[in-house]
PDB file of N, CA and C in Angstrom:
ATOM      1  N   UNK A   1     -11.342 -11.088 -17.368  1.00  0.00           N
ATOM      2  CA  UNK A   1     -10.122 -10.465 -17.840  1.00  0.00           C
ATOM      3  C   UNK A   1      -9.073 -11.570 -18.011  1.00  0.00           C
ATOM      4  N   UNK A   2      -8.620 -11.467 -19.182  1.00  0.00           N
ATOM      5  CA  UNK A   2      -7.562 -12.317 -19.264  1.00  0.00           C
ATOM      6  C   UNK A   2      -6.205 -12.524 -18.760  1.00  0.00           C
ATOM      7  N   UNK A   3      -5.262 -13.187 -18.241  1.00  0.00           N
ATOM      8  CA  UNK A   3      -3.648 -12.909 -17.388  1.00  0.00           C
ATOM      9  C   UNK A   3      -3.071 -12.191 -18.671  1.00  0.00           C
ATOM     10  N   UNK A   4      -2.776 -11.858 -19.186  1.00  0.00           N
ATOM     11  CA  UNK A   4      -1.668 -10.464 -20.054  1.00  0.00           C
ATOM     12  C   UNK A   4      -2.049  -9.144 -19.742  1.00  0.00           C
ATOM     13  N   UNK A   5      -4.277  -9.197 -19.857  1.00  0.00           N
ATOM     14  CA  UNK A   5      -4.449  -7.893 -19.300  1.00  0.00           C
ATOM     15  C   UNK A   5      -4.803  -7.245 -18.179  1.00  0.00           C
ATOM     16  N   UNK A   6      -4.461  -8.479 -17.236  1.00  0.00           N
ATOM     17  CA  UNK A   6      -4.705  -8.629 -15.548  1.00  0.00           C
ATOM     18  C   UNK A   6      -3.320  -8.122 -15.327  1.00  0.00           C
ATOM     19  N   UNK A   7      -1.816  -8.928 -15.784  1.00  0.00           N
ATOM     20  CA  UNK A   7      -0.874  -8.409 -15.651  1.00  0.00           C
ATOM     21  C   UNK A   7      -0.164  -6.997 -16.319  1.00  0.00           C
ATOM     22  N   UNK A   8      -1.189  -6.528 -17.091  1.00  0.00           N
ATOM     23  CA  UNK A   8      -0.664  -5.227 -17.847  1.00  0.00           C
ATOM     24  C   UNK A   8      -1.482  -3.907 -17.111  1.00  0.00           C
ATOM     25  N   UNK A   9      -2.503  -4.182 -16.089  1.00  0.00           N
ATOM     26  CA  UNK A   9      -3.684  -3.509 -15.230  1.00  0.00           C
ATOM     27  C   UNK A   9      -2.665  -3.670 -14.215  1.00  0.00           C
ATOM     28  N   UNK A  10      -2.025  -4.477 -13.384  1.00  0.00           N
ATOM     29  CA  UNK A  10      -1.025  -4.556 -12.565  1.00  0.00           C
ATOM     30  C   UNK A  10       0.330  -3.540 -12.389  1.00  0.00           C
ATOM     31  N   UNK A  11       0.911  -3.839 -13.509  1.00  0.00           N
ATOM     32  CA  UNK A  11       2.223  -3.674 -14.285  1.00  0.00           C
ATOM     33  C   UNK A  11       1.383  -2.090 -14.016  1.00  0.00           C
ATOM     34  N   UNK A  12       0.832  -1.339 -14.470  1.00  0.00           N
ATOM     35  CA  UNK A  12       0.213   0.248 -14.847  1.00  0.00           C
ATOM     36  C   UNK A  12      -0.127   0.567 -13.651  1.00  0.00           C
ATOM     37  N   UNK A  13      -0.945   0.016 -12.344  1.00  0.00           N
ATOM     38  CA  UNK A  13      -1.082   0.428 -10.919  1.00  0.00           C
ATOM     39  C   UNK A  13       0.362   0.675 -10.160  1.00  0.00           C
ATOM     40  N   UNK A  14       1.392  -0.509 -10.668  1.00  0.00           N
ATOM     41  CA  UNK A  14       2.569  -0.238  -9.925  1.00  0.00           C
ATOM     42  C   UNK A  14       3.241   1.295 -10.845  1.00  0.00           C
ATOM     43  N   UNK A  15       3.418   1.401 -12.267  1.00  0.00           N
ATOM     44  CA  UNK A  15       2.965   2.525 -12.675  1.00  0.00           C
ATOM     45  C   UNK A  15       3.361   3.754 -12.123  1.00  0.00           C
ATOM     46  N   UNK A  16       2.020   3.861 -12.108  1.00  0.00           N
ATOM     47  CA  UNK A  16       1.208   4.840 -11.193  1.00  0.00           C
ATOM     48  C   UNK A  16       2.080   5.108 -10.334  1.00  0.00           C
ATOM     49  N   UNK A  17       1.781   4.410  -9.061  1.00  0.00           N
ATOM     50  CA  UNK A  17       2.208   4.499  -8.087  1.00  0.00           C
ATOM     51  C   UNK A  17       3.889   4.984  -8.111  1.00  0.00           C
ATOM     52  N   UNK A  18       4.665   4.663  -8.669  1.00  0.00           N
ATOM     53  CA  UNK A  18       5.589   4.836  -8.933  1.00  0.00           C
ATOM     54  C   UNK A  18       5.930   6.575  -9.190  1.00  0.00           C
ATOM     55  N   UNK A  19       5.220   7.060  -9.923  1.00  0.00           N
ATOM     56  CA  UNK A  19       5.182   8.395 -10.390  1.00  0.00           C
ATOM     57  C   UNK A  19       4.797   9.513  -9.090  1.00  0.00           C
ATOM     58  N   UNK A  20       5.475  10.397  -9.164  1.00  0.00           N
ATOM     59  CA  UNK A  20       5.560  11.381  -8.093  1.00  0.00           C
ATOM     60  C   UNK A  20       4.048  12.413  -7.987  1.00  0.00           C
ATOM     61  N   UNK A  21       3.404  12.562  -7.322  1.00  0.00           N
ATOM     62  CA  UNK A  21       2.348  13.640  -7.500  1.00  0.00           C
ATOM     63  C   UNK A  21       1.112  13.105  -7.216  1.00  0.00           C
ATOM     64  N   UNK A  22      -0.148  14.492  -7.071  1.00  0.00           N
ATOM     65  CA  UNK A  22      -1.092  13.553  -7.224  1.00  0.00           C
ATOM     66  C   UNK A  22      -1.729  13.063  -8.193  1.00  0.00           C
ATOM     67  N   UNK A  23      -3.145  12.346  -8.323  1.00  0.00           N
ATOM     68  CA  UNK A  23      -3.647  11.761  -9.508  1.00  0.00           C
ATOM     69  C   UNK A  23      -3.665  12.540 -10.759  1.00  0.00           C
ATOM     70  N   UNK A  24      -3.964  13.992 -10.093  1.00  0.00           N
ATOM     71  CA  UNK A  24      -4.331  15.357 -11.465  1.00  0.00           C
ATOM     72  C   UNK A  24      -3.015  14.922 -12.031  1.00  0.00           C
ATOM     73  N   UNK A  25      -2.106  14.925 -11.465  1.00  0.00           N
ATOM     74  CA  UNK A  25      -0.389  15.813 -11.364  1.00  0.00           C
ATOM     75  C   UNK A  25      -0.110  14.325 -12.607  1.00  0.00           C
ATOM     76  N   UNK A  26      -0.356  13.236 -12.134  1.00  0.00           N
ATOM     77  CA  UNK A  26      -0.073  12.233 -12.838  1.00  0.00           C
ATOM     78  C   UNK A  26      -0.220  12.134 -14.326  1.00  0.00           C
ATOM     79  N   UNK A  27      -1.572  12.526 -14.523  1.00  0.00           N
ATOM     80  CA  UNK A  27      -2.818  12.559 -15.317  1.00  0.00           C
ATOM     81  C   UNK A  27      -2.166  13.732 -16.318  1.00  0.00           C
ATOM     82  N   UNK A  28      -1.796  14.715 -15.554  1.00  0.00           N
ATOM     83  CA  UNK A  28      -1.038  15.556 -16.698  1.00  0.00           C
ATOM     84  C   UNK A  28       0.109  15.469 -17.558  1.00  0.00           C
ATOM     85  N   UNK A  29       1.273  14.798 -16.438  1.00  0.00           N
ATOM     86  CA  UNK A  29       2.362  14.589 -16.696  1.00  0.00           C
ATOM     87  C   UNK A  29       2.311  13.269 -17.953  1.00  0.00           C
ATOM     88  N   UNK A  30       1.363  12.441 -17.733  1.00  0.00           N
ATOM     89  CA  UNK A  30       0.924  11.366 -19.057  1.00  0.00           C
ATOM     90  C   UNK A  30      -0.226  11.718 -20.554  1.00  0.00           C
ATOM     91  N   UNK A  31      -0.530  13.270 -20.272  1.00  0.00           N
ATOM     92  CA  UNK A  31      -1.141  14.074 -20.990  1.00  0.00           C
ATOM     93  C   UNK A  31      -2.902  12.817 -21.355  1.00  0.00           C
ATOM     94  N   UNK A  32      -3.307  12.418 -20.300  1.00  0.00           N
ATOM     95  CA  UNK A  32      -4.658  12.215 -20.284  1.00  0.00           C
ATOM     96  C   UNK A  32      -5.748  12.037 -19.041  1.00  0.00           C
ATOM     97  N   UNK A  33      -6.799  11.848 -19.312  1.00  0.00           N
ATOM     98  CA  UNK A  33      -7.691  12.234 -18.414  1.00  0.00           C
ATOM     99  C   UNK A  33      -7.897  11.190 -17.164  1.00  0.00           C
ATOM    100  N   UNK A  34      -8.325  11.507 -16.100  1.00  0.00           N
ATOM    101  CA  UNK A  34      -8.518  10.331 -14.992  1.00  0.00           C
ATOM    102  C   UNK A  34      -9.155   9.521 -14.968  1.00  0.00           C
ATOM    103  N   UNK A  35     -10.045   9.848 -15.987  1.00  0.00           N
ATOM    104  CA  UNK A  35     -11.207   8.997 -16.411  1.00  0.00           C
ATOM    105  C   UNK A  35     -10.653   7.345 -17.225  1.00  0.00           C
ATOM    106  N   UNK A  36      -9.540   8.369 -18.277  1.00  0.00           N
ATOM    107  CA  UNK A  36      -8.665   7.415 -19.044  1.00  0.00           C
ATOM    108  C   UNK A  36      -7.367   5.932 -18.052  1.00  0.00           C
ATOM    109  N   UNK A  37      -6.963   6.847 -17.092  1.00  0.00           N
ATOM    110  CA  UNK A  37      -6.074   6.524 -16.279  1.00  0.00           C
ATOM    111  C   UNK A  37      -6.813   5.854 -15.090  1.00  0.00           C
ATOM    112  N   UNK A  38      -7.235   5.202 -15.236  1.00  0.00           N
ATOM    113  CA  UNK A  38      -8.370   4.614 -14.081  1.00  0.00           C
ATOM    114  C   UNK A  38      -8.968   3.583 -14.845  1.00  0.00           C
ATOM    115  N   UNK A  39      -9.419   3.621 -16.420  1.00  0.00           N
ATOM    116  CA  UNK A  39      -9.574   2.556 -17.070  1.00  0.00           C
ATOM    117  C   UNK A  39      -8.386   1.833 -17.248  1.00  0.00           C
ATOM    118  N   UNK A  40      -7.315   2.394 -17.368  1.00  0.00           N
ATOM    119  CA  UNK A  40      -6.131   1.049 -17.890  1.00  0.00           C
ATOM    120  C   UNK A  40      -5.715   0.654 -16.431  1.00  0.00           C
ATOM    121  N   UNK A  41      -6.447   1.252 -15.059  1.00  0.00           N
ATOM    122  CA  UNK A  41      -5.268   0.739 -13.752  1.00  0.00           C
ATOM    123  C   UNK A  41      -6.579  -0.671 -13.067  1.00  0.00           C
ATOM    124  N   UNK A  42      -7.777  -0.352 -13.784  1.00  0.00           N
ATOM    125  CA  UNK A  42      -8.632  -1.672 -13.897  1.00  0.00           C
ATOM    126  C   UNK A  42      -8.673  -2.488 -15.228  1.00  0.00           C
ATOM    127  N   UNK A  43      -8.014  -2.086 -15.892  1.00  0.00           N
ATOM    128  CA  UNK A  43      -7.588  -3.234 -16.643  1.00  0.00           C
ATOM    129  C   UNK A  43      -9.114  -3.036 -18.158  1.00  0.00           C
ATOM    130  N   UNK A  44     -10.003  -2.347 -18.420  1.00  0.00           N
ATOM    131  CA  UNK A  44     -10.715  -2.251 -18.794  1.00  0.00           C
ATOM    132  C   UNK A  44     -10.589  -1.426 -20.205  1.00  0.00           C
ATOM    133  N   UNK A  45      -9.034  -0.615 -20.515  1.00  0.00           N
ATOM    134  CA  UNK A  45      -8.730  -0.430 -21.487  1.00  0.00           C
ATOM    135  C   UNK A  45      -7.257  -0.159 -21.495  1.00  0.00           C
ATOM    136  N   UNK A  46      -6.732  -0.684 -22.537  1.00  0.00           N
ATOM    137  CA  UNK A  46      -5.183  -0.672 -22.899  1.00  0.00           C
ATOM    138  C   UNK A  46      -4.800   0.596 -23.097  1.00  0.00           C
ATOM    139  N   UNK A  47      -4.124   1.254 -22.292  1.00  0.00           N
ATOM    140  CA  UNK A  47      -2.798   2.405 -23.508  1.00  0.00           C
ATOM    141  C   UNK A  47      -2.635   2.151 -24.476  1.00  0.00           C
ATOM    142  N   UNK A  48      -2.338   3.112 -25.199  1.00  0.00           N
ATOM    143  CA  UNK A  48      -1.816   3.099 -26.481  1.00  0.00           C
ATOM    144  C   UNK A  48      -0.563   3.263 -26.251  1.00  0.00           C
ATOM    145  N   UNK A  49       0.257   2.469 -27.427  1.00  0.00           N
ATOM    146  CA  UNK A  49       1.772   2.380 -27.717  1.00  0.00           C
ATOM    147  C   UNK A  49       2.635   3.220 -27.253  1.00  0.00           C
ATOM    148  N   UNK A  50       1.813   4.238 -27.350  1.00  0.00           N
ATOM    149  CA  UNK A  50       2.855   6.030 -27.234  1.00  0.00           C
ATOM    150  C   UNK A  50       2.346   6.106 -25.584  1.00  0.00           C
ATOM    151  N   UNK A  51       1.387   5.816 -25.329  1.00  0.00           N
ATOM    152  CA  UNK A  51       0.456   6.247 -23.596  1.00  0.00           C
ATOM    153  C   UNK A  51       1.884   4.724 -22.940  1.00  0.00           C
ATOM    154  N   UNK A  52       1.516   4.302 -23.327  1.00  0.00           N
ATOM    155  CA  UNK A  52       2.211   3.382 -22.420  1.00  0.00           C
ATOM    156  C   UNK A  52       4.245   3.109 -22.641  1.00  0.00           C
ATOM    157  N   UNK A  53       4.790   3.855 -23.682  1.00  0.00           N
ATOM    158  CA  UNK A  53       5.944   4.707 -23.455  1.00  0.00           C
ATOM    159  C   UNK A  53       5.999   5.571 -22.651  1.00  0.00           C
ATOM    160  N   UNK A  54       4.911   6.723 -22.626  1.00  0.00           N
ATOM    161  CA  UNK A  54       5.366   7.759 -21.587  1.00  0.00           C
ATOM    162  C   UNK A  54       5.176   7.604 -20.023  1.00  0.00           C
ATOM    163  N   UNK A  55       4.014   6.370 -19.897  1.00  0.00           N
ATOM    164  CA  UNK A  55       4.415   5.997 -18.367  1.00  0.00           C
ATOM    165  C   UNK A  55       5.371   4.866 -17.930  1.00  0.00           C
ATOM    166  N   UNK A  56       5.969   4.491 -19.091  1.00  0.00           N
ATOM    167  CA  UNK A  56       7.294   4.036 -18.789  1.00  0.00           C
ATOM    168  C   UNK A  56       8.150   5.391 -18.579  1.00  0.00           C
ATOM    169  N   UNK A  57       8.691   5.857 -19.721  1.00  0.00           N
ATOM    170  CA  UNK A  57       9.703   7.332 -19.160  1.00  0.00           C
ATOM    171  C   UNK A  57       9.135   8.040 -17.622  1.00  0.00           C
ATOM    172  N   UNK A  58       8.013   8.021 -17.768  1.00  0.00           N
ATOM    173  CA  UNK A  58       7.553   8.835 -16.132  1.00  0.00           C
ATOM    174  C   UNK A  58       7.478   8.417 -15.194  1.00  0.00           C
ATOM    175  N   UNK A  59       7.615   6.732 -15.126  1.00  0.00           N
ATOM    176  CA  UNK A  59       7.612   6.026 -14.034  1.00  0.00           C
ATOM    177  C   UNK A  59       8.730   5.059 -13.665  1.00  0.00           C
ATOM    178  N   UNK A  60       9.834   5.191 -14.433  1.00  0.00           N
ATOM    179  CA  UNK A  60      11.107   4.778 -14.343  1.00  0.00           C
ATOM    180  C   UNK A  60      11.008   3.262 -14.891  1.00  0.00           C
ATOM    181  N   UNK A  61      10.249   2.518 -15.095  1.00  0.00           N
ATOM    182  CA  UNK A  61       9.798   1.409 -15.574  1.00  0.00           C
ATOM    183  C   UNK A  61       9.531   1.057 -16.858  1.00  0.00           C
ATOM    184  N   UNK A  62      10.199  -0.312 -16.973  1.00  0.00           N
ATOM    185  CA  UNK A  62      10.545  -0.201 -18.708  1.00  0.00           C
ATOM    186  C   UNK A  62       9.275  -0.903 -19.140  1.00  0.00           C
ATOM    187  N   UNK A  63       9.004  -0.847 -20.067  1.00  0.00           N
ATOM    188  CA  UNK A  63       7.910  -1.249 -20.715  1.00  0.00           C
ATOM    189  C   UNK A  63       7.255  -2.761 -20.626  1.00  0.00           C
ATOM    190  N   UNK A  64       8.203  -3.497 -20.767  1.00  0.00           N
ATOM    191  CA  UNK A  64       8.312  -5.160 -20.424  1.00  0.00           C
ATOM    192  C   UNK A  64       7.418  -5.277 -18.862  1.00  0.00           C
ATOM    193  N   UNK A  65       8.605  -4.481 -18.318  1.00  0.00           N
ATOM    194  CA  UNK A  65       8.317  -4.529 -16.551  1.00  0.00           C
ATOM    195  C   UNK A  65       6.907  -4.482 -16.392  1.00  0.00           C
ATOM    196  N   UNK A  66       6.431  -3.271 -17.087  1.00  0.00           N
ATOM    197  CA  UNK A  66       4.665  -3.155 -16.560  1.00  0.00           C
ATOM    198  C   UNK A  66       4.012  -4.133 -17.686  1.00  0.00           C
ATOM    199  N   UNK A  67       4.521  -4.435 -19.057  1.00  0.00           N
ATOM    200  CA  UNK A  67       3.299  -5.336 -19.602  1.00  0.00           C
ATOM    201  C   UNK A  67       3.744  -6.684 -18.635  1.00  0.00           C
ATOM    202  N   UNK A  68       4.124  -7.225 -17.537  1.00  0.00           N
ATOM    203  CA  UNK A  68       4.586  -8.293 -17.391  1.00  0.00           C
ATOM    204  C   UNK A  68       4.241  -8.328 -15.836  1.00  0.00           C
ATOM    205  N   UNK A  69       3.120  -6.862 -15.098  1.00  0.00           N
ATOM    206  CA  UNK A  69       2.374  -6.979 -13.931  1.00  0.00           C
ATOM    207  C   UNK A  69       3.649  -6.441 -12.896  1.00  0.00           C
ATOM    208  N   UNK A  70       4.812  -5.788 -13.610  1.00  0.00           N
ATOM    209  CA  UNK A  70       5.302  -5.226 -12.391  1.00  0.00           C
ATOM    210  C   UNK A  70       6.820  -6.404 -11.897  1.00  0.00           C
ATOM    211  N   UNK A  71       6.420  -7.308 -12.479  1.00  0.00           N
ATOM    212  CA  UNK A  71       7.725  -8.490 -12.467  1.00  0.00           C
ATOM    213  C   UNK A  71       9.044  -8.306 -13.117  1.00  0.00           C
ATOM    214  N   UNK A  72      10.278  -8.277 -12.560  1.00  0.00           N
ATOM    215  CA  UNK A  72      11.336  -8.230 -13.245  1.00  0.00           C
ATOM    216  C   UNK A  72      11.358  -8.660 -14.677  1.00  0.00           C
ATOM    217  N   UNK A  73      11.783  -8.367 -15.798  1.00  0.00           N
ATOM    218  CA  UNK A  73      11.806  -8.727 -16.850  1.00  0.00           C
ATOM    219  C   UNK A  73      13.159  -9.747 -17.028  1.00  0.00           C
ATOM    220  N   UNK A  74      13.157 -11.186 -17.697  1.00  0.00           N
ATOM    221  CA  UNK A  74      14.406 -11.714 -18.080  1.00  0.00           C
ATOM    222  C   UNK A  74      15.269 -11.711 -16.955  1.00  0.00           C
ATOM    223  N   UNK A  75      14.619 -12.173 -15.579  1.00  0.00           N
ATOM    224  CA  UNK A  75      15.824 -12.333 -14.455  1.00  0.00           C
ATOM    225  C   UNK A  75      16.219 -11.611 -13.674  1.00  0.00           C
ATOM    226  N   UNK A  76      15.661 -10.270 -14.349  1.00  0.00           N
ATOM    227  CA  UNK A  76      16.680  -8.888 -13.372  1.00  0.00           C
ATOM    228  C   UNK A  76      16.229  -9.216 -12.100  1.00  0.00           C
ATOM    229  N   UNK A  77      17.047  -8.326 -11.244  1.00  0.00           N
ATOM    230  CA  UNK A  77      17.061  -8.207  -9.995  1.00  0.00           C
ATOM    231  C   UNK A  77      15.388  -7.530  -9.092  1.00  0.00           C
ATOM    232  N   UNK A  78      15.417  -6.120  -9.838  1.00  0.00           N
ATOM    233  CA  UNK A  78      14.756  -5.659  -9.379  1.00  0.00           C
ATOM    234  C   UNK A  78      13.578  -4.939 -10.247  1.00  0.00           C
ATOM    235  N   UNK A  79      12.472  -4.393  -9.815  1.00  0.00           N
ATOM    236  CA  UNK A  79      11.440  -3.754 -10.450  1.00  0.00           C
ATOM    237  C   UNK A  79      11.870  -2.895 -11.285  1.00  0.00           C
ATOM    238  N   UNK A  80      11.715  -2.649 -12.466  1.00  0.00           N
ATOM    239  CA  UNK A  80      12.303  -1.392 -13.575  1.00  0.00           C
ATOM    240  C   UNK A  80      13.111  -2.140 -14.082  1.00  0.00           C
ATOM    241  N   UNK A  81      14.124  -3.152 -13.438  1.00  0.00           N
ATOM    242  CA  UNK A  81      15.850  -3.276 -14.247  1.00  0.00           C
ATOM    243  C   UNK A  81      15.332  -3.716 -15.477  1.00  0.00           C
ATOM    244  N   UNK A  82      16.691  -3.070 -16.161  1.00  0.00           N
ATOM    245  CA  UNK A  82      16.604  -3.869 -17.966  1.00  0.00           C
ATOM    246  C   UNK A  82      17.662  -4.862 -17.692  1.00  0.00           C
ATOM    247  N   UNK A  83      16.744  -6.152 -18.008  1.00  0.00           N
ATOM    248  CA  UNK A  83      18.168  -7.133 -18.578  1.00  0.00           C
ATOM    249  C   UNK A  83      18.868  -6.633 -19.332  1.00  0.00           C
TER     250      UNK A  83
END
Protein backbone atom coordinates (compact mmCIF):
# COMPACT_ATOMS: atom_id res chain seq x y z
CA UNK A 1 0.00 0.00 0.00
CA UNK A 2 1.20 3.14 -0.84
CA UNK A 3 1.60 6.44 2.02
CA UNK A 4 -1.53 8.59 0.42
CA UNK A 5 -3.53 5.30 0.65
CA UNK A 6 -2.09 4.17 4.02
CA UNK A 7 -2.84 7.78 5.09
CA UNK A 8 -6.36 8.00 3.51
CA UNK A 9 -7.16 4.13 5.32
CA UNK A 10 -6.01 6.11 8.49
CA UNK A 11 -7.61 9.49 7.95
CA UNK A 12 -11.27 7.04 7.35
CA UNK A 13 -10.56 4.72 10.70
CA UNK A 14 -10.22 8.02 12.64
CA UNK A 15 -13.46 8.64 10.53
CA UNK A 16 -15.21 6.16 11.72
CA UNK A 17 -14.45 6.33 14.91
CA UNK A 18 -15.38 9.69 15.16
CA UNK A 19 -19.06 9.06 14.14
CA UNK A 20 -21.60 8.26 16.83
CA UNK A 21 -23.27 4.66 16.75
CA UNK A 22 -22.67 1.34 15.98
CA UNK A 23 -21.00 -0.13 12.82
CA UNK A 24 -24.77 -0.89 11.25
CA UNK A 25 -25.72 2.72 12.58
CA UNK A 26 -22.54 4.07 10.79
CA UNK A 27 -22.95 2.08 7.68
CA UNK A 28 -26.35 3.60 7.31
CA UNK A 29 -25.86 6.99 8.19
CA UNK A 30 -22.96 6.85 5.09
CA UNK A 31 -25.68 4.93 3.02
CA UNK A 32 -23.27 1.75 2.39
CA UNK A 33 -22.54 -1.63 3.26
CA UNK A 34 -19.96 -2.99 5.99
CA UNK A 35 -18.56 -4.91 3.67
CA UNK A 36 -17.83 -1.51 1.72
CA UNK A 37 -16.81 0.35 4.98
CA UNK A 38 -14.24 -2.07 6.12
CA UNK A 39 -12.62 -2.03 2.66
CA UNK A 40 -11.76 1.72 2.70
CA UNK A 41 -10.82 1.47 6.83
CA UNK A 42 -8.05 -1.24 5.36
CA UNK A 43 -7.17 0.77 2.87
CA UNK A 44 -8.10 -1.78 0.04
CA UNK A 45 -10.63 0.50 -1.67
CA UNK A 46 -11.12 4.28 -1.99
CA UNK A 47 -14.54 6.15 -1.44
CA UNK A 48 -15.89 7.76 -3.86
CA UNK A 49 -15.89 11.61 -4.06
CA UNK A 50 -19.51 11.85 -2.79
CA UNK A 51 -18.74 8.56 -0.03
CA UNK A 52 -15.97 10.41 1.21
CA UNK A 53 -17.94 13.99 1.52
CA UNK A 54 -20.50 12.38 3.53
CA UNK A 55 -18.07 10.93 6.05
CA UNK A 56 -16.62 14.12 6.24
CA UNK A 57 -20.22 15.90 7.05
CA UNK A 58 -20.85 12.78 9.48
CA UNK A 59 -17.74 12.77 11.10
CA UNK A 60 -17.04 16.39 11.67
CA UNK A 61 -13.81 16.09 9.66
CA UNK A 62 -12.91 17.93 6.71
CA UNK A 63 -11.90 16.17 3.88
CA UNK A 64 -8.09 17.18 3.75
CA UNK A 65 -8.01 16.02 7.49
CA UNK A 66 -8.86 12.32 6.59
CA UNK A 67 -7.10 12.25 3.01
CA UNK A 68 -3.99 13.40 5.08
CA UNK A 69 -4.35 10.13 7.88
CA UNK A 70 -6.17 12.17 10.44
CA UNK A 71 -3.32 15.07 10.64
CA UNK A 72 -4.20 18.65 11.01
CA UNK A 73 -4.43 20.16 7.68
CA UNK A 74 -2.09 23.49 6.88
CA UNK A 75 -1.02 23.95 10.64
CA UNK A 76 -4.29 23.85 12.39
CA UNK A 77 -4.39 23.17 15.79
CA UNK A 78 -6.46 20.37 16.03
CA UNK A 79 -8.07 17.18 14.29
CA UNK A 80 -11.05 18.42 11.92
CA UNK A 81 -9.81 22.29 12.08
CA UNK A 82 -10.01 24.12 8.71
CA UNK A 83 -7.15 26.35 8.15
Amino acid sequence: MDDDRAALAAGIRLAIAQMPGSKLDKCAALAVSPYSLEKWAKGAAEPTPANLARLSRKSGLDVETIRNGGRPVDGADEVGAVA
